[in-house]
N, C-alpha and C. Protein backbone atom coordinates (compact mmCIF):
# COMPACT_ATOMS: atom_id res chain seq x y z
N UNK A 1 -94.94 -47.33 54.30
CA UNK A 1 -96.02 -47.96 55.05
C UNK A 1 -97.23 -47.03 55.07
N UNK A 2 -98.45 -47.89 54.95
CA UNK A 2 -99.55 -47.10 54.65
C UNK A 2 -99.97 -46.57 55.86
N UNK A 3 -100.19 -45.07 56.58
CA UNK A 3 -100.74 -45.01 57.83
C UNK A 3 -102.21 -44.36 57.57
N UNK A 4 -102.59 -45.37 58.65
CA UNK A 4 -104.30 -45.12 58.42
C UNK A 4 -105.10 -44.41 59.58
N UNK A 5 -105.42 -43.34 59.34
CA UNK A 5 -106.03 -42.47 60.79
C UNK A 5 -107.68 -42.69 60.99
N UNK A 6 -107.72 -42.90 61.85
CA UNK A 6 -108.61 -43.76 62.74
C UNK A 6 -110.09 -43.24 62.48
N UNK A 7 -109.95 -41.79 61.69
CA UNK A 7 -111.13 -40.89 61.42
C UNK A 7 -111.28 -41.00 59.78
N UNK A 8 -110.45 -41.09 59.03
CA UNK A 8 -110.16 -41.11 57.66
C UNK A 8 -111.78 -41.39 57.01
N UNK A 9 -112.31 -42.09 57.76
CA UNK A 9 -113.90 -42.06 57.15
C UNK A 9 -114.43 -41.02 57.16
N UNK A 10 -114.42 -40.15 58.39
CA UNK A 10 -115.26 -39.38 58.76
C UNK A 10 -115.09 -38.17 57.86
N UNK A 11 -113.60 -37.84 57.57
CA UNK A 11 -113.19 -36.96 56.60
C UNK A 11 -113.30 -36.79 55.51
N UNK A 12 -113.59 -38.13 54.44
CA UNK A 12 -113.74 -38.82 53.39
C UNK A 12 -115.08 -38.34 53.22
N UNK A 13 -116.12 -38.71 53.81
CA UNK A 13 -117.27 -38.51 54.11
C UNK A 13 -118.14 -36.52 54.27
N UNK A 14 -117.27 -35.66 54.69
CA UNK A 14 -117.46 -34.47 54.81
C UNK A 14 -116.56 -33.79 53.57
N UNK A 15 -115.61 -34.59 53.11
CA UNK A 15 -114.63 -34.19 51.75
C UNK A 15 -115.70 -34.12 50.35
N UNK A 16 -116.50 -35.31 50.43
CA UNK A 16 -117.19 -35.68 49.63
C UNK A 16 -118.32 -34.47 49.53
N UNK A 17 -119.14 -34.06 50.44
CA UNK A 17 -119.98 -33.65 50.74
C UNK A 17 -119.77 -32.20 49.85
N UNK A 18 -118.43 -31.47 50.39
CA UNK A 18 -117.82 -29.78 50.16
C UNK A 18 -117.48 -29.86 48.68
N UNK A 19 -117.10 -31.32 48.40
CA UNK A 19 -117.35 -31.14 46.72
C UNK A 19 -117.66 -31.31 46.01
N UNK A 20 -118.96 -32.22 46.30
CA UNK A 20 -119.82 -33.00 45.19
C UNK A 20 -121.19 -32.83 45.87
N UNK A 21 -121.76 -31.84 46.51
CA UNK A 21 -122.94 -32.16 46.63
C UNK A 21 -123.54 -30.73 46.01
N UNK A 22 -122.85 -30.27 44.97
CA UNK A 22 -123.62 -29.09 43.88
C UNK A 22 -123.90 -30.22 42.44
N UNK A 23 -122.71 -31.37 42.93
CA UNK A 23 -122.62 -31.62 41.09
C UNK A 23 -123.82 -32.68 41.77
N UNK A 24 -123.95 -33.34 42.52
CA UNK A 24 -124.17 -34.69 42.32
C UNK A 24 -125.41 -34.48 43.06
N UNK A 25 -126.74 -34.09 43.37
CA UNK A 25 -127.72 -33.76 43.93
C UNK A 25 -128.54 -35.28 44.38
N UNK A 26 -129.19 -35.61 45.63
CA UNK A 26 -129.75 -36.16 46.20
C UNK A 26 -130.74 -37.20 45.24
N UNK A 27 -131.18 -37.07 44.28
CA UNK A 27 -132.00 -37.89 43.18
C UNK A 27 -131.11 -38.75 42.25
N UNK A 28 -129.34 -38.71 42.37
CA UNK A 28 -128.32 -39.30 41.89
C UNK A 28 -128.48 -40.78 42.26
N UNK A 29 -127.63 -42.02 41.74
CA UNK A 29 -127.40 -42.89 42.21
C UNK A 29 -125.78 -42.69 42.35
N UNK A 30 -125.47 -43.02 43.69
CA UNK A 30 -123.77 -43.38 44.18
C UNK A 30 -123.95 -44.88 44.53
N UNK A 31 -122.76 -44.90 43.31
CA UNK A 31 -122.49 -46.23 43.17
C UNK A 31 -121.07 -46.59 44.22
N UNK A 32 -120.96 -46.94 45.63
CA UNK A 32 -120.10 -47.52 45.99
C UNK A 32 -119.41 -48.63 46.57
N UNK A 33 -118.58 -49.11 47.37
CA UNK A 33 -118.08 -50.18 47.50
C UNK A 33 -117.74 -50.42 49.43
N UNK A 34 -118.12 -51.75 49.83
CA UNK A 34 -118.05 -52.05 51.68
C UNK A 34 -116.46 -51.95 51.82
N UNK A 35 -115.67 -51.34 52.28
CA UNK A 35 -114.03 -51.54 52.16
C UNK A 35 -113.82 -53.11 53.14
N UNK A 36 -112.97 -53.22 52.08
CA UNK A 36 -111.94 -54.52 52.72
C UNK A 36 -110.92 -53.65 53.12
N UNK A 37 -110.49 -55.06 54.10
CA UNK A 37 -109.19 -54.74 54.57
C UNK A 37 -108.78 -53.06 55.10
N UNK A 38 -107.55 -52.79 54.46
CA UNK A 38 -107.09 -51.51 54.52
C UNK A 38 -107.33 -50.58 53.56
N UNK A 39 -108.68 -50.90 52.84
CA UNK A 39 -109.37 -50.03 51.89
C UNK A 39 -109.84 -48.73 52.61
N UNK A 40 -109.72 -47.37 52.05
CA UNK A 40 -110.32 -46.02 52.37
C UNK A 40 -111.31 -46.28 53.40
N UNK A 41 -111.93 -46.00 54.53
CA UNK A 41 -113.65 -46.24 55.05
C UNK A 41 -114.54 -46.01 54.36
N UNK A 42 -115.34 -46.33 53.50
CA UNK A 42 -116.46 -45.68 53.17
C UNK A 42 -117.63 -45.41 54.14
N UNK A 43 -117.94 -46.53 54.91
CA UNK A 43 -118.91 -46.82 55.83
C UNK A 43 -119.60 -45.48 56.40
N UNK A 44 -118.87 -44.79 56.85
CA UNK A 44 -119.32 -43.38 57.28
C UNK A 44 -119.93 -42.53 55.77
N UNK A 45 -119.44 -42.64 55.06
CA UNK A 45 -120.25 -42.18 53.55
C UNK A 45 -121.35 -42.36 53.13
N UNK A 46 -121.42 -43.69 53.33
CA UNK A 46 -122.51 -44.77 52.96
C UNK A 46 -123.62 -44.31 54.46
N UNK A 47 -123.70 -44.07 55.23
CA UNK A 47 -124.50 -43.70 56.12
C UNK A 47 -124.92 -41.96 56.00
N UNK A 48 -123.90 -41.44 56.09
CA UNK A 48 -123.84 -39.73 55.62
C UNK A 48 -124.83 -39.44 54.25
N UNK A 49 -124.35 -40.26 53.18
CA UNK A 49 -125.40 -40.16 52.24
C UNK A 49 -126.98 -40.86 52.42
N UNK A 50 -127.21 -42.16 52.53
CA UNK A 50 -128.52 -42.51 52.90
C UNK A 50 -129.25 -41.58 54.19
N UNK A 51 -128.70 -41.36 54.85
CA UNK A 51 -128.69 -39.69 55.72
C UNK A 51 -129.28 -38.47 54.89
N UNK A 52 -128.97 -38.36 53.65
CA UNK A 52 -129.33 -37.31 52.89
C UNK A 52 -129.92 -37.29 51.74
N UNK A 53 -130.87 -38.70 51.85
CA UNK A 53 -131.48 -38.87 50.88
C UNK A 53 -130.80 -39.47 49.60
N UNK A 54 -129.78 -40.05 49.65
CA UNK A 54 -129.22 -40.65 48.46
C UNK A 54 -129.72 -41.48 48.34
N UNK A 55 -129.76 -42.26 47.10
CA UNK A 55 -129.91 -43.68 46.51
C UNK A 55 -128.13 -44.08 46.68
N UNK A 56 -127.93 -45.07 47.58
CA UNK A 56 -126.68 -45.87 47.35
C UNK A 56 -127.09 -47.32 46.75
N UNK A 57 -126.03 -47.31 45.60
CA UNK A 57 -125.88 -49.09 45.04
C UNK A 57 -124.33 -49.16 45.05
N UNK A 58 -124.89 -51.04 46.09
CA UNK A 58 -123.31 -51.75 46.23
C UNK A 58 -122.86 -52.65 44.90
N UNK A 59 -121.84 -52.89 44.91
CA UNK A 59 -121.43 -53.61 43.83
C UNK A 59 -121.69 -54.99 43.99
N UNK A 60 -122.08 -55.83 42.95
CA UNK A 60 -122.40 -57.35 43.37
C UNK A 60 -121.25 -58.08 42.12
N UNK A 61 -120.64 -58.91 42.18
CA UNK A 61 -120.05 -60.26 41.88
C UNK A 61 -120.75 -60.91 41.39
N UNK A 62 -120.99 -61.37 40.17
CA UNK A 62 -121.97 -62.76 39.82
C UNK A 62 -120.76 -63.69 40.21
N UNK A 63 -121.72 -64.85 41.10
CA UNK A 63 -121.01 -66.22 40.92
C UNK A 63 -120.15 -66.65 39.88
N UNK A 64 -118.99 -67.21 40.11
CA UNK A 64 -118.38 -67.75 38.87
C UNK A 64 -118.38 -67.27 37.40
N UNK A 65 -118.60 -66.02 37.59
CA UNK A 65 -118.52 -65.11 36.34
C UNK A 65 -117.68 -63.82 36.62
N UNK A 66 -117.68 -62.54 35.75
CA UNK A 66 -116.59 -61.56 36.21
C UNK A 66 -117.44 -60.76 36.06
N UNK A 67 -118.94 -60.93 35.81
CA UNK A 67 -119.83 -59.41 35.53
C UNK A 67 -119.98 -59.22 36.76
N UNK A 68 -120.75 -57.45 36.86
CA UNK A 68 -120.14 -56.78 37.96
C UNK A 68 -121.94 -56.19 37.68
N UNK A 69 -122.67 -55.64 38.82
CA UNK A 69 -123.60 -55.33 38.56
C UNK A 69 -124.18 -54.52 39.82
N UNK A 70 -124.85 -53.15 40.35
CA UNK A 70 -125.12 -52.65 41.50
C UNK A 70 -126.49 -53.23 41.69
N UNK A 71 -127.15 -53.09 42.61
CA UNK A 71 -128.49 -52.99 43.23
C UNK A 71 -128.25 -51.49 44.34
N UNK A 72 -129.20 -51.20 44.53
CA UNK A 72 -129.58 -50.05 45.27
C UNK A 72 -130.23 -51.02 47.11
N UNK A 73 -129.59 -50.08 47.60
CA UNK A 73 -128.86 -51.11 49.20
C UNK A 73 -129.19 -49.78 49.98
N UNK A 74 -129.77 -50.00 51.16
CA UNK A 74 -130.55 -48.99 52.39
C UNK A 74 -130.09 -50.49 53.92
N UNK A 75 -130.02 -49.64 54.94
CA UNK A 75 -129.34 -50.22 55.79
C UNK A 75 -129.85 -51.48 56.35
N UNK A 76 -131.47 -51.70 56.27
CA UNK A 76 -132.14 -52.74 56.74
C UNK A 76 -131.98 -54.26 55.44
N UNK A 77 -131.53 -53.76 54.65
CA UNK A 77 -131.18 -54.90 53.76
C UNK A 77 -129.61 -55.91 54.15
N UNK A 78 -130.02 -56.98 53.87
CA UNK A 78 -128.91 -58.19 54.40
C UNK A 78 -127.89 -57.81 53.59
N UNK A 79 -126.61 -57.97 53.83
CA UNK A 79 -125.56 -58.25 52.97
C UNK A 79 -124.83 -59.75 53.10
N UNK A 80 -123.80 -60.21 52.43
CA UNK A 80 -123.10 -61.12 52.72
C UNK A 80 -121.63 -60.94 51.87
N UNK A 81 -120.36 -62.22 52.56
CA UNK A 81 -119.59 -62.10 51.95
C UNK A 81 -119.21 -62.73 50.58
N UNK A 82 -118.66 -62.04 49.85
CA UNK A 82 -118.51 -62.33 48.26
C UNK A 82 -117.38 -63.59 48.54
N UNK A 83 -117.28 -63.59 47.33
CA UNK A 83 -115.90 -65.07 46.84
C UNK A 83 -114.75 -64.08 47.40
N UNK A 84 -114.54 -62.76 46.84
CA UNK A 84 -113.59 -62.31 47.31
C UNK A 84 -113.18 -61.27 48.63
N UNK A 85 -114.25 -62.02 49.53
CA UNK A 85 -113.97 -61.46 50.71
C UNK A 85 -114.94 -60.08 51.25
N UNK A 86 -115.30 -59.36 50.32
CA UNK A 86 -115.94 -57.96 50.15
C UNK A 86 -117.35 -57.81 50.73
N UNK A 87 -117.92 -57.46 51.65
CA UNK A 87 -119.34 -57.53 51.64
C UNK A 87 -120.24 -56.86 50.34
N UNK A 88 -121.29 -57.63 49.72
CA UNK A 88 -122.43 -57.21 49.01
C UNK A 88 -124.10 -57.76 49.27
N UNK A 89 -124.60 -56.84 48.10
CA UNK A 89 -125.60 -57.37 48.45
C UNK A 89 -126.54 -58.91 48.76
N UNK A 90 -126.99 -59.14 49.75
CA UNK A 90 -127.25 -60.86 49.68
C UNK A 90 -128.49 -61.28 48.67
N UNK A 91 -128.40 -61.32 47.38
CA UNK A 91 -129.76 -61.26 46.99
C UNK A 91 -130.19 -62.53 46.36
N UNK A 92 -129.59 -63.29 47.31
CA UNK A 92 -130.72 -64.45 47.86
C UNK A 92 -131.75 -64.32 48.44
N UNK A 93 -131.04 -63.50 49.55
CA UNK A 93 -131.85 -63.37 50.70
C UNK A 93 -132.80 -62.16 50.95
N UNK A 94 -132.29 -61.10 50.18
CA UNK A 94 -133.00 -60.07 50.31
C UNK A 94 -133.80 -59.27 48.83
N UNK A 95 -134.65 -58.66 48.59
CA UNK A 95 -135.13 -58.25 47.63
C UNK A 95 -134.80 -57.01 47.02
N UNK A 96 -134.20 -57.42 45.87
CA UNK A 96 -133.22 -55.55 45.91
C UNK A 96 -133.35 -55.03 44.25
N UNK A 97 -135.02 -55.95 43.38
CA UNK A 97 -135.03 -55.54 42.26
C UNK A 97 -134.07 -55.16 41.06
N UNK A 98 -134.22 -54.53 40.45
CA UNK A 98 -133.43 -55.18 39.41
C UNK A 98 -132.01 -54.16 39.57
N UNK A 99 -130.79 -54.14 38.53
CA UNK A 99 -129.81 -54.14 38.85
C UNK A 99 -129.98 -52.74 38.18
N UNK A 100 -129.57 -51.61 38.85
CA UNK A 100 -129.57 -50.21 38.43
C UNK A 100 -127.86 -49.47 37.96
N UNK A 101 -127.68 -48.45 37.26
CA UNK A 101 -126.58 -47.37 36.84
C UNK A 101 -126.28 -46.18 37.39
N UNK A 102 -125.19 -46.19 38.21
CA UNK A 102 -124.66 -45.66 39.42
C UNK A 102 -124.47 -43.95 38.25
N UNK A 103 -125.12 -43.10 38.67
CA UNK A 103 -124.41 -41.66 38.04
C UNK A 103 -123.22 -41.32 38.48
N UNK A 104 -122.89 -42.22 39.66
CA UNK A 104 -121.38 -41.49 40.13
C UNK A 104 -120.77 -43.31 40.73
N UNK A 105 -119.35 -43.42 40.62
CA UNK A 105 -118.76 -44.62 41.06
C UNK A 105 -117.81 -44.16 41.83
N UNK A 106 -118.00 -44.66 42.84
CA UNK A 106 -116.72 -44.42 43.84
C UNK A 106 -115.93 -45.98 43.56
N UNK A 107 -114.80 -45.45 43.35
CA UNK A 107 -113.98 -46.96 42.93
C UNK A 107 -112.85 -47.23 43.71
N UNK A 108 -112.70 -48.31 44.49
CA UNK A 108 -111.13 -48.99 45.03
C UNK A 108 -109.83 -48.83 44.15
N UNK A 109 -109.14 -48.41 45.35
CA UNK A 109 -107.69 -48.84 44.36
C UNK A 109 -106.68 -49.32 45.19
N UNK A 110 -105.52 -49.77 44.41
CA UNK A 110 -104.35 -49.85 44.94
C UNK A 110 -103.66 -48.58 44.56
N UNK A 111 -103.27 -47.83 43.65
CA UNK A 111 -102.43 -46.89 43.28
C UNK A 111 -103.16 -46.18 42.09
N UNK A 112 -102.88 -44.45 42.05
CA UNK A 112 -103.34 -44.18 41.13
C UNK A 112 -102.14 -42.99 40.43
N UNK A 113 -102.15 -42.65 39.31
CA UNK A 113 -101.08 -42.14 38.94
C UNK A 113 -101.82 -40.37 38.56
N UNK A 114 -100.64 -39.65 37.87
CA UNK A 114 -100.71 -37.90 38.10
C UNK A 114 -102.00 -38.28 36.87
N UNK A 115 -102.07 -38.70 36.03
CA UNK A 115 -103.27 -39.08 34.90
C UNK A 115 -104.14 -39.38 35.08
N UNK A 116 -104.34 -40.15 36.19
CA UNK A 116 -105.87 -40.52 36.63
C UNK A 116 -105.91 -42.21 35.77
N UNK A 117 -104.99 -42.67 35.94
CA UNK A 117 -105.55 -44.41 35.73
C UNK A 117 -104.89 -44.91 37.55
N UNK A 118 -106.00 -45.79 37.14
CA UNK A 118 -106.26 -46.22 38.23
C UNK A 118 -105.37 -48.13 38.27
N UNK A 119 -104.63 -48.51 39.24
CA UNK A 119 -104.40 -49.91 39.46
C UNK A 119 -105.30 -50.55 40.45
N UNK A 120 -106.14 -51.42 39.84
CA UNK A 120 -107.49 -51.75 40.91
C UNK A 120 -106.41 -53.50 41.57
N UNK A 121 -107.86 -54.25 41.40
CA UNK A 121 -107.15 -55.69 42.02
C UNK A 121 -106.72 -56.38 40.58
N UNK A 122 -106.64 -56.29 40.16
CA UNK A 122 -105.97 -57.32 38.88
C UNK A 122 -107.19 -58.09 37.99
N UNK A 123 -108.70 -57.89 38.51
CA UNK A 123 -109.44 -58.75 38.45
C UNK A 123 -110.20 -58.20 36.75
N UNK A 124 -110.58 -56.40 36.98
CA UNK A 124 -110.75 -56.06 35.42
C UNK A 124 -112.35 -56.02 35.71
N UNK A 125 -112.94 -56.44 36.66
CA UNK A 125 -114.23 -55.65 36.98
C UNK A 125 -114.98 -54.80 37.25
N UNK A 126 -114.54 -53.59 37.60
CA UNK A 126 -114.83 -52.20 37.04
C UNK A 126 -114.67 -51.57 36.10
N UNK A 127 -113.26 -51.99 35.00
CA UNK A 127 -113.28 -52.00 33.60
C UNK A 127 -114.10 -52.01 32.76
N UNK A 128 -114.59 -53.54 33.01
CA UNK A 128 -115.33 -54.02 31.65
C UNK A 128 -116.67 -53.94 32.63
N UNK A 129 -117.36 -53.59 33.88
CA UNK A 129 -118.62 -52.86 34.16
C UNK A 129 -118.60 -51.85 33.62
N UNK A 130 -117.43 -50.59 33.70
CA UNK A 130 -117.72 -49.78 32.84
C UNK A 130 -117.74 -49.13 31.58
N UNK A 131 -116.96 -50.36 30.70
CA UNK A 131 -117.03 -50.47 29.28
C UNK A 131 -118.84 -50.65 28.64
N UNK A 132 -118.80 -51.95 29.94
CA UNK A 132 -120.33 -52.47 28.77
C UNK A 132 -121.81 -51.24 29.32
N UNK A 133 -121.59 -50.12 30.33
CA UNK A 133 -122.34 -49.47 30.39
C UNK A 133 -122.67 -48.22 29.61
N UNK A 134 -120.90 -47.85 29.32
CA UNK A 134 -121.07 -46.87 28.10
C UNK A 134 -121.22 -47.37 26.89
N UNK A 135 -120.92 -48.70 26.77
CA UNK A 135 -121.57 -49.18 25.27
C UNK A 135 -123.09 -49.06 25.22
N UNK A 136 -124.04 -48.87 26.09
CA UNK A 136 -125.19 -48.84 26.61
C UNK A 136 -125.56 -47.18 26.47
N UNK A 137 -124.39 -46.36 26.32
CA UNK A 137 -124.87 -44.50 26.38
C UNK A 137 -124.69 -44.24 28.06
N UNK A 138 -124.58 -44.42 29.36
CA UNK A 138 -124.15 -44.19 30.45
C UNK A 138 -122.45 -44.04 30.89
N UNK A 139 -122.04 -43.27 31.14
CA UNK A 139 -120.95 -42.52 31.57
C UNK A 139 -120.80 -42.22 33.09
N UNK A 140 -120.66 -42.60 34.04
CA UNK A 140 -120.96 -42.29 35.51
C UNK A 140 -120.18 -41.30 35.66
N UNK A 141 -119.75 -40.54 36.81
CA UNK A 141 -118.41 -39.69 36.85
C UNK A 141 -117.65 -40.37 37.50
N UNK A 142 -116.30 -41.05 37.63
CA UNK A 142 -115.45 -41.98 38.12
C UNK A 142 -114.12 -41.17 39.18
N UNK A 143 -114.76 -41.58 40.61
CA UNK A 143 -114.27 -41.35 41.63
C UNK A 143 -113.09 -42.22 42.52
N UNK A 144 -111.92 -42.04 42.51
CA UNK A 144 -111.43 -43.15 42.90
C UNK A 144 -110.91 -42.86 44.49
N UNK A 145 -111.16 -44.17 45.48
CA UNK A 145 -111.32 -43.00 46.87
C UNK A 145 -109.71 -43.82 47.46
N UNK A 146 -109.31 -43.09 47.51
CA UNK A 146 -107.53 -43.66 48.16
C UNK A 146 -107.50 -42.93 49.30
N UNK A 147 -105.97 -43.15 49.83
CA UNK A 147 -105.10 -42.30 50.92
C UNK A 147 -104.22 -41.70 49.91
N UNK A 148 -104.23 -40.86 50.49
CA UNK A 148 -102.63 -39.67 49.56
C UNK A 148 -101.63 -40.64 49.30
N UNK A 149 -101.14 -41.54 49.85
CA UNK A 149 -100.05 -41.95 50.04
C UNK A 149 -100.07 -43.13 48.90
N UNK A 150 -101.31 -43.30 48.41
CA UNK A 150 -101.57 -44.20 47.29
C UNK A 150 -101.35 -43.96 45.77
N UNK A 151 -100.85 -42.50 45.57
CA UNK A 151 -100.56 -42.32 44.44
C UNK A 151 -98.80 -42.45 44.31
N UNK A 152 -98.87 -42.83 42.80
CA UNK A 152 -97.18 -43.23 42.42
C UNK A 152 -97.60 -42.37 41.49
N UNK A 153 -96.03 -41.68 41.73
CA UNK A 153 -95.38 -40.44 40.71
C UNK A 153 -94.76 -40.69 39.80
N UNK A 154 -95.01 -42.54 39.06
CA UNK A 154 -94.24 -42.39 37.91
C UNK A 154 -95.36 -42.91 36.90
N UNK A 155 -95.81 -42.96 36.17
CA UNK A 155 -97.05 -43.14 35.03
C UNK A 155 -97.65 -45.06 35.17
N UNK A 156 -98.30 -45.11 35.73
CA UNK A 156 -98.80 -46.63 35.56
C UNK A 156 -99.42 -47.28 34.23
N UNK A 157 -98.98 -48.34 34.05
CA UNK A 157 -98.68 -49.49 33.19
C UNK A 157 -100.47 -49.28 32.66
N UNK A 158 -100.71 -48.46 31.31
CA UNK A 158 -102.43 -48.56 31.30
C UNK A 158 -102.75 -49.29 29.98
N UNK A 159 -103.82 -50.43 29.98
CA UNK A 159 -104.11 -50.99 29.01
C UNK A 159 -105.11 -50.51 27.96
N UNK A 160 -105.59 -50.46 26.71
CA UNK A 160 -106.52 -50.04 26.20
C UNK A 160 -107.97 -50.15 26.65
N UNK A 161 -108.10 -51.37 27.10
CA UNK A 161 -109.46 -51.29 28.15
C UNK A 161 -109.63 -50.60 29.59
N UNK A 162 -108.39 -50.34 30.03
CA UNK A 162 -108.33 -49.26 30.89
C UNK A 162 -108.94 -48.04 30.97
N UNK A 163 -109.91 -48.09 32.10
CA UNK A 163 -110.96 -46.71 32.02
C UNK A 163 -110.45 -45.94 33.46
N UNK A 164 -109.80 -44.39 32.99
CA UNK A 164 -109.10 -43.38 33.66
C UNK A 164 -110.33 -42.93 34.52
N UNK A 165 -109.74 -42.03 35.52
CA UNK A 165 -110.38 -41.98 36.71
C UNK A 165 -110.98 -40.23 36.10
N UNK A 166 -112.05 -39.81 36.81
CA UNK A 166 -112.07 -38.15 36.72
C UNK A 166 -111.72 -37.43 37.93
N UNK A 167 -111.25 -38.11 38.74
CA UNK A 167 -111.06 -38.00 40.21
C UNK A 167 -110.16 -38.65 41.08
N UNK A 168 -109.61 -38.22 42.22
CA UNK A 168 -109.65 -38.56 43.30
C UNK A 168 -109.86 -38.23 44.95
N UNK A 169 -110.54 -39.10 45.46
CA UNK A 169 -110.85 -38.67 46.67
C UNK A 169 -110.64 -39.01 47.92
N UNK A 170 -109.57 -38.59 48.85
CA UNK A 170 -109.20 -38.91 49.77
C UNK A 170 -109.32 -38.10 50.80
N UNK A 171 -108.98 -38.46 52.58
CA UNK A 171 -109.61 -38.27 53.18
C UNK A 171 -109.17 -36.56 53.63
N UNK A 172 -107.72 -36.64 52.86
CA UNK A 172 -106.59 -35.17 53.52
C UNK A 172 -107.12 -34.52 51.83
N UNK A 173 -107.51 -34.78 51.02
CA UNK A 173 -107.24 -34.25 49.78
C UNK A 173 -108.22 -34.34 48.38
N UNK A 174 -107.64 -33.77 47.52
CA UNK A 174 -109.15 -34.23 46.06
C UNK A 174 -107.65 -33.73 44.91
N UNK A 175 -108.16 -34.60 44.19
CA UNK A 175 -107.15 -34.29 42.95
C UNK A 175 -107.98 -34.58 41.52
N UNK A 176 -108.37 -33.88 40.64
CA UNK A 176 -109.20 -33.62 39.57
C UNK A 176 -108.02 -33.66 38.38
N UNK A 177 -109.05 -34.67 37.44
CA UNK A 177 -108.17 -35.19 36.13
C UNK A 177 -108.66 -34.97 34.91
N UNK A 178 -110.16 -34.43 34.86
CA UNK A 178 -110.93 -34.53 33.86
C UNK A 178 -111.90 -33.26 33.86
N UNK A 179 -112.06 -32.75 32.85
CA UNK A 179 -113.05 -31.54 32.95
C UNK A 179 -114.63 -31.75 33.73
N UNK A 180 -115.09 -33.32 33.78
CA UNK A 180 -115.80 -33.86 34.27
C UNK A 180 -116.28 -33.59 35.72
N UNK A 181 -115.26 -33.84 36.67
CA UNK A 181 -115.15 -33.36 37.96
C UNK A 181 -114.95 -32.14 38.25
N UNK A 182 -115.74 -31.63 39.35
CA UNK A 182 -115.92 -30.30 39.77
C UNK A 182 -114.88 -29.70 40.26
N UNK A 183 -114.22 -28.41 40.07
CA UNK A 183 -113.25 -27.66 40.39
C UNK A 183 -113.42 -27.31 42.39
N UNK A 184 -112.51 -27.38 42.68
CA UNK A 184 -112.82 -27.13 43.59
C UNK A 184 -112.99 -25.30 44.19
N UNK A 185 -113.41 -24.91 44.68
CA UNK A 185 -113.98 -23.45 44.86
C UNK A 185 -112.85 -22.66 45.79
């Protein structure tokens, strides 16, 4: 059973800070996600950084399609709920210009393994967002934000379109997979 401590944002949020704020400097875009459900908190992140001058972009859903696309999101902008439940940007309603490339992705999961692939929702939209961006020459650094308790110790099922994590970041911990992500000090 997953236990979820009541601060886990707040920690997530100051975790982030002690190890990514040499690599990832204030003129970055962080690309992250509103948690559902019993997803990690970000919320405290997402405030901590626009706090410090970040550019944050949320992830948007096209209607009835599977493309996946950010806008850059500051707190006075509307959001609403997606098809799948998730808050994003409302950009009906609000003006959020054109669709920008996150230098860093903080990504959802269900489980992630000692390799760094990641089991998201089944859906394949952070995949193929981040297939068709490096077909484009962009590479973000790929953060995946769990609870400890979310990794399985036996190798997960990875497909060729499967794009491995360089990271993980949780609220007790950091686990580095890729020369990409910063060592911790």
């Amino acid at each position: 059973m997953l236990h979820i401590d009541g601060n886990a944002g707040e920690y997530l949020s100051k975790r982030f800070f002690d190890i990514f704020s040499t690599t990832l400097s204030a003129d970055k875009i962080i690309g992250l996600y509103w948690p559902l459900g019993k997803e990690c908190d970000t919320l405290p992140l997402i405030d901590d950084l626009l706090a410090e001058g970040y550019k944050v972009a949320l992830p948007y859903i096209h209607e009835g399609e599977t493309a996946l696309d950010f806008y850059l999101w500051t707190q006075d902008q509307p959001l609403a709920q997606s098809a799948f439940g998730a808050m994003h940007p409302d950009l009906k309603v609000g003006h959020f210009g054109a669709a920008v490339v996150p230098d860093a992705l903080l990504l959802p999961l269900l489980a992630y393994d000692r390799k760094g692939n990641r089991l998201g929702y089944g859906a394949g939209h952070y995949d193929r967002y981040i297939d068709s961006i490096q077909a484009k020459g962009h590479d973000p650094l790929r953060i995946g934000i769990a609870y400890m308790e979310q990794i399985c110790l036996y190798p997960l099922p990875a497909e060729p379109h499967d794009v491995p994590l360089d990271c993980v970041l949780n609220p007790n911990g950091y686990t580095r997979f890729s020369a990409r992500a910063p060592e911790l000090k």
